[in-house]
Protein backbone atom coordinates (compact mmCIF):
# COMPACT_ATOMS: atom_id res chain seq x y z
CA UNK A 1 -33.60 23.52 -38.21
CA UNK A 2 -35.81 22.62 -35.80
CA UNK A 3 -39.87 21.99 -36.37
CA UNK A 4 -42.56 23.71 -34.98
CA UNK A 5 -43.43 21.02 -32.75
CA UNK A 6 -40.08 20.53 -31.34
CA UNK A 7 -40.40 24.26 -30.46
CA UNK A 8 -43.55 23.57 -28.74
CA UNK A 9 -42.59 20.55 -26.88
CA UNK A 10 -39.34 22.36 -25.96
CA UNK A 11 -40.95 25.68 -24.61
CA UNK A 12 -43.82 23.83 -22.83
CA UNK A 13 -41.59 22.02 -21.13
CA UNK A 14 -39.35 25.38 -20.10
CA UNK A 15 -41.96 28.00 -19.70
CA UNK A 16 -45.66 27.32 -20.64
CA UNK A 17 -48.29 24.95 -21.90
CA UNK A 18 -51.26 25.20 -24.23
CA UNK A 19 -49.12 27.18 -26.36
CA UNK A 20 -49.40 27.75 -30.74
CA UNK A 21 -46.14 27.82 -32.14
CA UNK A 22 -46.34 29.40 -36.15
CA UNK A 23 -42.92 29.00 -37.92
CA UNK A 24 -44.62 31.42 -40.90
CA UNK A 25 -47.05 34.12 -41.38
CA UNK A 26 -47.73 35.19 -44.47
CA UNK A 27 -50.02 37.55 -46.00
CA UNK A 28 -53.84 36.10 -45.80
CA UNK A 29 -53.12 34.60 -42.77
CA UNK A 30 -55.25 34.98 -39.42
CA UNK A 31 -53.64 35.21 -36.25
CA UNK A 32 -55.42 34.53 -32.91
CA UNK A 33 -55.31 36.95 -29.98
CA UNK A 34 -57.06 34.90 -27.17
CA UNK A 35 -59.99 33.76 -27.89
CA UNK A 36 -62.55 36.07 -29.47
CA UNK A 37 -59.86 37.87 -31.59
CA UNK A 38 -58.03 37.54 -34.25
CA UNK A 39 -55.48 40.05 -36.36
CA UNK A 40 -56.02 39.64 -40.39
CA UNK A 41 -52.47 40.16 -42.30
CA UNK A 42 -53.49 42.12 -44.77
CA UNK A 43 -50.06 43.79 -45.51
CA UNK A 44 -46.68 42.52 -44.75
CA UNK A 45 -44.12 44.86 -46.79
CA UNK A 46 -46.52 48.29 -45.99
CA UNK A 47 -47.01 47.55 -41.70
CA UNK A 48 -43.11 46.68 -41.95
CA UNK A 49 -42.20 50.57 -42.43
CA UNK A 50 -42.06 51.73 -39.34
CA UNK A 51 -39.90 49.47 -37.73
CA UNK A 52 -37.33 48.04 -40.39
CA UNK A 53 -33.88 48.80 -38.93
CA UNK A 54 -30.97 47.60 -40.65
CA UNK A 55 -29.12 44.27 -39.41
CA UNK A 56 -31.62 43.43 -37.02
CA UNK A 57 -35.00 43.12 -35.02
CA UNK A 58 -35.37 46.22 -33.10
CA UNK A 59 -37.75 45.61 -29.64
CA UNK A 60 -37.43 49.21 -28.76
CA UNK A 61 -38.96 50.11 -32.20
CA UNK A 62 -41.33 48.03 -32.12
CA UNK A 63 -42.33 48.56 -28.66
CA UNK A 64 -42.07 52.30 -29.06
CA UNK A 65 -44.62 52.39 -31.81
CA UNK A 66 -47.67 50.77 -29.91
CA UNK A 67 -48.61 53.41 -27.94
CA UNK A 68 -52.34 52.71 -27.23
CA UNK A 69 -52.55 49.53 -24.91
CA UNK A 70 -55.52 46.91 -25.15
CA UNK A 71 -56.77 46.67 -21.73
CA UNK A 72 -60.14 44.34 -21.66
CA UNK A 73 -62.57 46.93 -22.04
CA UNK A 74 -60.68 48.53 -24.97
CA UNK A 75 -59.75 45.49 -26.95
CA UNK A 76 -63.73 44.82 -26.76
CA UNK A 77 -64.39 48.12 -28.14
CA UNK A 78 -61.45 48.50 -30.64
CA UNK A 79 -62.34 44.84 -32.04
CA UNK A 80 -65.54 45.24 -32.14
CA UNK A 81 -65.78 48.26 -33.67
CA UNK A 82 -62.85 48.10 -36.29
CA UNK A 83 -63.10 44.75 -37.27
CA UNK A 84 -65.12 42.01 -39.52
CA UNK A 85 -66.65 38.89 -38.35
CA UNK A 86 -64.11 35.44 -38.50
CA UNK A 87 -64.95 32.06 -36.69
CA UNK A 88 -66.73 32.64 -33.27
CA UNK A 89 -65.21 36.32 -32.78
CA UNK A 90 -64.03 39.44 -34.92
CA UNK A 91 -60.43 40.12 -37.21
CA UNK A 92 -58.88 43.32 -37.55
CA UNK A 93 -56.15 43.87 -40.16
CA UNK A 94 -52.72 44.43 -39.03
CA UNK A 95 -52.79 47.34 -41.41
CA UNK A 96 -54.81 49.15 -39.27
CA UNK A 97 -53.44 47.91 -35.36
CA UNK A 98 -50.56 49.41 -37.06
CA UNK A 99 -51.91 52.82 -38.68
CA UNK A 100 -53.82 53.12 -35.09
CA UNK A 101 -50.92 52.42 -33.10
CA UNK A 102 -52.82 50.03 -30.85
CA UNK A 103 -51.56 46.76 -30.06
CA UNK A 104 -49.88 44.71 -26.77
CA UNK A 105 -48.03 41.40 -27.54
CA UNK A 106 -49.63 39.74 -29.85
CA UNK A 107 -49.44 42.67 -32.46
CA UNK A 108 -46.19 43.08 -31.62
CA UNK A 109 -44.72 39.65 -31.53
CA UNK A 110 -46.54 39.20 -34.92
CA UNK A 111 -44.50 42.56 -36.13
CA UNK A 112 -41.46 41.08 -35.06
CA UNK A 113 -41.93 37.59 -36.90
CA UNK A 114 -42.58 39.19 -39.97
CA UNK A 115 -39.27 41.10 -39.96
CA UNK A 116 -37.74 38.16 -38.46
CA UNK A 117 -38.87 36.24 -41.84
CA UNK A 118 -37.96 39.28 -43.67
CA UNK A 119 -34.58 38.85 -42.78
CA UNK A 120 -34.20 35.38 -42.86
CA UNK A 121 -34.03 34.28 -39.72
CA UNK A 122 -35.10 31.00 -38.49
CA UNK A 123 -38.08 32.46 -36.08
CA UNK A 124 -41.39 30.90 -34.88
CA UNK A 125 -44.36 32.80 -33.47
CA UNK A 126 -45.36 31.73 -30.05
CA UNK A 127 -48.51 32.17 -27.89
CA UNK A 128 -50.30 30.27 -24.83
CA UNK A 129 -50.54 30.10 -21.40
CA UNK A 130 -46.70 31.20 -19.02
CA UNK A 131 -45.88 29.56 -16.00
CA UNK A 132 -43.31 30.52 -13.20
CA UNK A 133 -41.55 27.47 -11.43
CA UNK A 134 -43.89 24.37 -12.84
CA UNK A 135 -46.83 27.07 -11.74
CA UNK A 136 -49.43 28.14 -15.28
CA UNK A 137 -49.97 31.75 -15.09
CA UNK A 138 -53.35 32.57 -15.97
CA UNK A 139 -52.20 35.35 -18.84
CA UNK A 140 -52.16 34.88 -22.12
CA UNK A 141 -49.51 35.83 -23.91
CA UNK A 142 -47.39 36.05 -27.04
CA UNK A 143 -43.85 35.96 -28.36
CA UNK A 144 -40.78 34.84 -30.91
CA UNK A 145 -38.33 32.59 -30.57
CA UNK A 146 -35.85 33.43 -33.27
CA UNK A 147 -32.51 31.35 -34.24
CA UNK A 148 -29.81 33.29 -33.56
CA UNK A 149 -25.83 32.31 -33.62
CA UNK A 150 -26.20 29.03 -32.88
CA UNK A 151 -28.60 29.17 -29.98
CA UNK A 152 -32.48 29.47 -29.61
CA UNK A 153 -33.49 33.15 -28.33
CA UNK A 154 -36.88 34.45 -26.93
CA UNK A 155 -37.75 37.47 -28.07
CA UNK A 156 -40.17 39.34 -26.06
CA UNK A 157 -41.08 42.32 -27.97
CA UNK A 158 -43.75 43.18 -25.26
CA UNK A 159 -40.83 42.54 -23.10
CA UNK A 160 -43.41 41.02 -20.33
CA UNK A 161 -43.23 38.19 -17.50
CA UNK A 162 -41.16 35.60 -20.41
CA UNK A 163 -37.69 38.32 -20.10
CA UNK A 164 -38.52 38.44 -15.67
CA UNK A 165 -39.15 34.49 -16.10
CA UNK A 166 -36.36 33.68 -17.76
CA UNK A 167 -33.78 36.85 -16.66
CA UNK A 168 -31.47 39.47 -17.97
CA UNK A 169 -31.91 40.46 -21.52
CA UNK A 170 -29.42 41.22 -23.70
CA UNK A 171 -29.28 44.44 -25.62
CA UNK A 172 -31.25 43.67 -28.41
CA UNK A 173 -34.10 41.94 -26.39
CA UNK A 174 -32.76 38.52 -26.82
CA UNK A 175 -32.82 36.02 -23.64
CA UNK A 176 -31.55 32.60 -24.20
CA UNK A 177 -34.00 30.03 -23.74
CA UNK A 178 -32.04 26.55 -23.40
CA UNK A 179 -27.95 27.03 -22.87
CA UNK A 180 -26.87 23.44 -24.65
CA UNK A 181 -28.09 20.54 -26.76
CA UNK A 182 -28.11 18.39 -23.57
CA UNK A 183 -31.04 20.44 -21.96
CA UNK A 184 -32.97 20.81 -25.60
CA UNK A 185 -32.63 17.08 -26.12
CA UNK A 186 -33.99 16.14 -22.04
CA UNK A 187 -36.64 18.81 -23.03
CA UNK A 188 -37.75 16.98 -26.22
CA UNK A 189 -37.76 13.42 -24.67
């Protein structure tokens, strides 16, 4: 098993820097989107619901369900309106992003780590800054990386520029992030 610092060393090394990498989130916990944001989990088993699927993590599922998209204006409005002050910004509980149906890829990549965890997959919660060819990307964004077989897997439940970055995805939404130990252990050195 790796640690969530090898994950982070690893991934800035492959795709993006600046990044958090969460190998749990539990119930309680606060999860930051960007900077003045943050999602409160205030319900794992009820937000899991709609998109438990058996054998598997299901990216069209997930995907499917967030149908209203935060564009700048609207995250300031939906935050700031639904939620409850935390640190320098505002919280909103999952509960609700999910009862609303409003979310991008932070709600979703936080969905699909705690049904990840509920399965018992090895899985860590990724966000930060993306870069294309040794060039940052000025987007924020957020995904998994989930254990699978016996390789590392990003899984882009937003399915944004990590699955065009890093090319074709499988079928479930996997795309394999490092093909051998060799490359993971020049990554983490």
């Amino acid at each position: 098993m790796a640690t969530a610092e090898e994950i982070r060393v690893w991934l800035e090394w492959a795709i993006g820097k600046k990044l958090v990498v969460l190998p749990l989130i539990r119930k309680g916990d606060y999860v930051q989107k960007g900077s003045d944001y943050w999602i409160f989990v205030d319900d794992v088993a009820g937000v899991l619901v709609p998109f438990r699927r058996a054998g598997g993590l299901n990216i069209k599922a997930i995907r499917a369900h967030f149908t209203k998209r935060l564009t700048k204006g609207r995250q300031n409005e939906y935050y700031d309106r639904n939620g409850t002050p935390y640190k320098s910004g505002v919280a909103v509980a999952l509960s609700a992003l999910v009862r609303d149906r409003v979310g991008e890829c932070t709600e979703m990549s936080v969905i699909a780590q705690l049904l990840a965890q509920e399965l018992g997959r090895e899985s860590y919660w990724v966000s930060g800054f993306l870069r294309t060819q040794n060039e940052v990307v000025d987007t924020f964004h957020a995904w998994n990386v989930v254990f699978k077989g016996d390789k590392f897997w990003i899984f882009d439940s937003a399915q944004n520029s990590i699955l065009e970055l890093k090319g074709v995805q499988n079928n479930e939404g996997f795309v394999e992030l490092v093909t051998d130990s060799e490359t993971l252990k020049y990554a983490l050195n």
